[in-house]
Structures are given as C-alpha cells and as structure tokens.
N, C-alpha and C. Protein backbone atom coordinates (compact mmCIF):
# COMPACT_ATOMS: atom_id res chain seq x y z
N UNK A 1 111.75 175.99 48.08
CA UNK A 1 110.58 175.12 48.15
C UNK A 1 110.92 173.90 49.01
N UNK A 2 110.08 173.12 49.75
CA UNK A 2 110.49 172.62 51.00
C UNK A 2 109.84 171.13 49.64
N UNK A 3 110.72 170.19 50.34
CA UNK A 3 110.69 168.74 49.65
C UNK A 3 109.39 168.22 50.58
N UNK A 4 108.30 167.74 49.55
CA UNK A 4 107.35 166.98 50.85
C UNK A 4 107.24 165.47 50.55
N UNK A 5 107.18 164.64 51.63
CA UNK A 5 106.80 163.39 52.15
C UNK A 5 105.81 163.33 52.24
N UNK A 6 105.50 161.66 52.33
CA UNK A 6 104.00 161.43 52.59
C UNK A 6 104.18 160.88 54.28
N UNK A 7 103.21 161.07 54.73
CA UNK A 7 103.92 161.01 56.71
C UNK A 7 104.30 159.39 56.77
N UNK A 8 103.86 158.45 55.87
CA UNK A 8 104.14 157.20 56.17
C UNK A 8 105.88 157.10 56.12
N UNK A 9 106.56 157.97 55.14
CA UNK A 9 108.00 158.18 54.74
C UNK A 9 108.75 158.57 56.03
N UNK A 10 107.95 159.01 56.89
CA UNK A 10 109.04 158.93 57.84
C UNK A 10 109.84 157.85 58.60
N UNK A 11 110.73 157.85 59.31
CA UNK A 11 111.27 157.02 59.74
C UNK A 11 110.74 157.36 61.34
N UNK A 12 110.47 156.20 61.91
CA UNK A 12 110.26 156.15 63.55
C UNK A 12 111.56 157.54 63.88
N UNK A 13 110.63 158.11 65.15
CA UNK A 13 111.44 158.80 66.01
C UNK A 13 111.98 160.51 65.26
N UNK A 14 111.71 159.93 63.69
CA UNK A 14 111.85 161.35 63.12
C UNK A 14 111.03 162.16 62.98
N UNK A 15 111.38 163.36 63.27
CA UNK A 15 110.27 164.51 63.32
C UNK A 15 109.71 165.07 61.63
N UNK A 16 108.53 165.20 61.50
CA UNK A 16 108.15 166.29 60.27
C UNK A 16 107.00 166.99 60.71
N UNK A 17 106.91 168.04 59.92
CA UNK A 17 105.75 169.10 60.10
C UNK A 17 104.62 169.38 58.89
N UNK A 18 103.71 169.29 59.39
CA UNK A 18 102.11 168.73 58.96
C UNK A 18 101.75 170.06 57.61
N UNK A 19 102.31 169.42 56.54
CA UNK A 19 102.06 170.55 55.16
C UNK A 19 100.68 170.28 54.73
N UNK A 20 99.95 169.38 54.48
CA UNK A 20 98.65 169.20 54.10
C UNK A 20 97.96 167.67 54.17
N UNK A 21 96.75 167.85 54.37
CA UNK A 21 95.85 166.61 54.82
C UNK A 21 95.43 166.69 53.54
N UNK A 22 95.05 165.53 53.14
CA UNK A 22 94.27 164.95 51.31
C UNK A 22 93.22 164.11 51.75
N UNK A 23 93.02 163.84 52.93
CA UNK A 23 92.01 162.61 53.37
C UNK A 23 90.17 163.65 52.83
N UNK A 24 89.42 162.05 53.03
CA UNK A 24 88.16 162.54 52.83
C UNK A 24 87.85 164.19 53.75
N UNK A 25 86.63 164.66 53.53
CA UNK A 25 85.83 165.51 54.51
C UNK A 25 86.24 165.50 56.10
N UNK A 26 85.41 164.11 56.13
CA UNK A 26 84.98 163.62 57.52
C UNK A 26 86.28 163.53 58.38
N UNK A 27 87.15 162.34 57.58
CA UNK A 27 88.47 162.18 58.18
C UNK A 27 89.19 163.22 58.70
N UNK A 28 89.78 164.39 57.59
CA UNK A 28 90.44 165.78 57.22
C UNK A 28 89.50 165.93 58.42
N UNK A 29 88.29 166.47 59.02
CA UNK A 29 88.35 167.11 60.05
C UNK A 29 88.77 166.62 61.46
N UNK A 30 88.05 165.43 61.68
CA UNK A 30 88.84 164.52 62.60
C UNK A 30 90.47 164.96 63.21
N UNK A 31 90.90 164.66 61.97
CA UNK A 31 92.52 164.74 62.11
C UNK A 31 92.43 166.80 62.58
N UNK A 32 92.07 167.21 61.76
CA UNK A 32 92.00 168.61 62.44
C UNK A 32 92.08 168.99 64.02
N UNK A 33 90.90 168.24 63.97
CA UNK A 33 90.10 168.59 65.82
C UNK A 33 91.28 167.94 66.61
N UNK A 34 91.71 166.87 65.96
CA UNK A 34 93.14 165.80 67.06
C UNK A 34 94.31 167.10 66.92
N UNK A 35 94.39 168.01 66.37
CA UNK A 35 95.53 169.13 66.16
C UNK A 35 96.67 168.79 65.41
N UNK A 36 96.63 168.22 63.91
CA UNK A 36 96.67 168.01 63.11
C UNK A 36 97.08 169.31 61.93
N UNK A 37 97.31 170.49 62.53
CA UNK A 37 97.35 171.56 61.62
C UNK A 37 98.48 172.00 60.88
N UNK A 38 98.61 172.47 59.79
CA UNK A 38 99.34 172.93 59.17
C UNK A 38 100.82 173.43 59.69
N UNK A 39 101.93 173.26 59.62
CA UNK A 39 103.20 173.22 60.75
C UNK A 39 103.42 172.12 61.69
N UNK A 40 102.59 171.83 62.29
CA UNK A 40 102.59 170.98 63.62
C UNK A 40 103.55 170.12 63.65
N UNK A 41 104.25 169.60 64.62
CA UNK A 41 105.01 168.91 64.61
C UNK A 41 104.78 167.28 64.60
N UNK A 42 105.25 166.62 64.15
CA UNK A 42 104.58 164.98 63.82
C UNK A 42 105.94 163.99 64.07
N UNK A 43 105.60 162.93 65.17
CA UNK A 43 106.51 162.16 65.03
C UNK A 43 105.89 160.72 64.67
N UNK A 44 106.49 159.82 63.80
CA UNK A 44 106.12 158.21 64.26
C UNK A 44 106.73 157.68 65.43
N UNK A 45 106.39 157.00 65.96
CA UNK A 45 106.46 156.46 67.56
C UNK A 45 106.39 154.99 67.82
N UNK A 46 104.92 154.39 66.88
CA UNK A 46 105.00 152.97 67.27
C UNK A 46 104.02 152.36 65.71
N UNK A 47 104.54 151.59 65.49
CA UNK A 47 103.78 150.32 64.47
C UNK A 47 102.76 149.55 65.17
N UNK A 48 101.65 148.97 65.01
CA UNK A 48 100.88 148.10 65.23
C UNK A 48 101.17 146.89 64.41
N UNK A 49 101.45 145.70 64.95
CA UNK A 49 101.55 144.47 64.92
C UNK A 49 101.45 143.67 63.69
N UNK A 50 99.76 143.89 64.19
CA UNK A 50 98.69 142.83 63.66
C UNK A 50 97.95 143.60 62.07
N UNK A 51 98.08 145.00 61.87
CA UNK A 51 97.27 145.95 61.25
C UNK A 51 98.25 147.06 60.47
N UNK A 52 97.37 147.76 59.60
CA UNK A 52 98.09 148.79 58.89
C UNK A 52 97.61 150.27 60.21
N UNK A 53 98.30 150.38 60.91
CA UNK A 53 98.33 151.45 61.99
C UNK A 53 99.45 151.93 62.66
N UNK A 54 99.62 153.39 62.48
CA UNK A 54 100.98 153.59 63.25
C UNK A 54 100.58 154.34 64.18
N UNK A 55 101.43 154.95 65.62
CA UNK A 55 100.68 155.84 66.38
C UNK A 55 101.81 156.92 66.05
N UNK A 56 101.21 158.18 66.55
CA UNK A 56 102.36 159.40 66.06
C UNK A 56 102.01 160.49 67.68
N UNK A 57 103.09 161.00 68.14
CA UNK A 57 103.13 162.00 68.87
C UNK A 57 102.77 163.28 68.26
N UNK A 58 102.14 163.66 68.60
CA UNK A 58 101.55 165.34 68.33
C UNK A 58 101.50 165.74 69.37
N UNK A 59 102.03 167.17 69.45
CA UNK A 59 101.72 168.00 70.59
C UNK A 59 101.46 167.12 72.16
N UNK A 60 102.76 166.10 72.53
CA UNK A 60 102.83 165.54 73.52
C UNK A 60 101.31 164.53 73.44
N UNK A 61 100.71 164.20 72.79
CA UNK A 61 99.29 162.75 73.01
C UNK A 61 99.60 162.31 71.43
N UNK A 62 99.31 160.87 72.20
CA UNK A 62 100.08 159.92 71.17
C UNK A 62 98.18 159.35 70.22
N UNK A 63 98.46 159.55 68.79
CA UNK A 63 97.46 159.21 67.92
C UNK A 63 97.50 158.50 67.22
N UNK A 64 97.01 157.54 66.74
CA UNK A 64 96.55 156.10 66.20
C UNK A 64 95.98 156.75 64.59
N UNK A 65 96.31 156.49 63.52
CA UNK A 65 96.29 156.75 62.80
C UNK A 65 96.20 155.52 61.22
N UNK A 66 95.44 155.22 60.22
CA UNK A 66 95.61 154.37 59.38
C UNK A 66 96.70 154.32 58.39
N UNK A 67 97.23 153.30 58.04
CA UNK A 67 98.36 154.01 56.94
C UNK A 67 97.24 154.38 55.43
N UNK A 68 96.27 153.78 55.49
CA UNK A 68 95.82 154.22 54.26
C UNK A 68 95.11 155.98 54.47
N UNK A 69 95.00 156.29 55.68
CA UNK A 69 95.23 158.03 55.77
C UNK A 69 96.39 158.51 55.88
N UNK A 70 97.12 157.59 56.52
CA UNK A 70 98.85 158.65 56.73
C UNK A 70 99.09 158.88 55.27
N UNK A 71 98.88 158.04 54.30
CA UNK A 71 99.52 158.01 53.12
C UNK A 71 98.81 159.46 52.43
N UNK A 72 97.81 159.69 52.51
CA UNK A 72 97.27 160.81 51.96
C UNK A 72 97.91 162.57 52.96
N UNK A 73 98.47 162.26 54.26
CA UNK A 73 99.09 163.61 55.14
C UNK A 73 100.59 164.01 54.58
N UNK A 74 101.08 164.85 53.64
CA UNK A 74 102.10 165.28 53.43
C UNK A 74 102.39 166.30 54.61
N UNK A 75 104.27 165.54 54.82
CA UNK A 75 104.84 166.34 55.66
C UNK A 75 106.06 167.19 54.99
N UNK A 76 106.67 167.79 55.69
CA UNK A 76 107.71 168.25 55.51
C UNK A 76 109.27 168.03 56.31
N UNK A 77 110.19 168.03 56.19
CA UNK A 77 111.45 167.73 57.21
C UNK A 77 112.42 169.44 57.10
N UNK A 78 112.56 169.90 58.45
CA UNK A 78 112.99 171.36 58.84
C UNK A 78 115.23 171.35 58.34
C-alpha cells in the first residue's frame, strides 16, 4: 500500500504522483481539464509571497494552485 501525502507535504523540487482530488465538483474538474489525473506526475516549484498559492509543474506547464485545494489533492512518493 503506497503511503499518501497531502500535495502541500511536499517539499519544493520533489516529485509525487496525483492519487486523488477531494476538492469541490467545480474545482475537481478544473484541476482535471489542467491534467491533473490520477498518476501524473506533480512537482512544487514556487511559493507565492504575498498569498496562500504555490505553483506546481505538471506535464512541463507550470499551475497556480490554492493551498486550501492543494490540501484536499493526495499524492503519492514512487
């Protein structure tokens, strides 16, 4: 059984892979359509400043993301 994180647990620059979204409807698809799917590979990349926002590399395009949704995306580490 694979240990899961919540994606905020990662550490910059470390990789995990996308076990399940918990966010609302609306959000959960959003994050879908951005390619967001189940496996995918997920990195954190950059903090925002001023705000609760991190950006994350997916599939080479970098995504802006809330921590009060990251906190709901469990990942996994390979």
């Amino acid at each position: 059984m694979r240990e899961l994180l919540c994606l905020n647990d990662l550490k910059f620059n470390e990789y995990g892979y996308i076990y399940d979204i918990n966010c609302d409807d609306g959000v959960k698809k959003r994050l879908l359509d951005l390619g967001l799917v189940k496996d995918t590979c997920i990195i954190p990349i950059l903090k925002s400043p001023s705000s609760g926002i991190k950006a994350f590399d997916i599939r080479g395009s970098l995504i802006a993301i809330r921590d009060e949704d990251s906190n709901l995306i469990n990942v996994y580490k390979k």
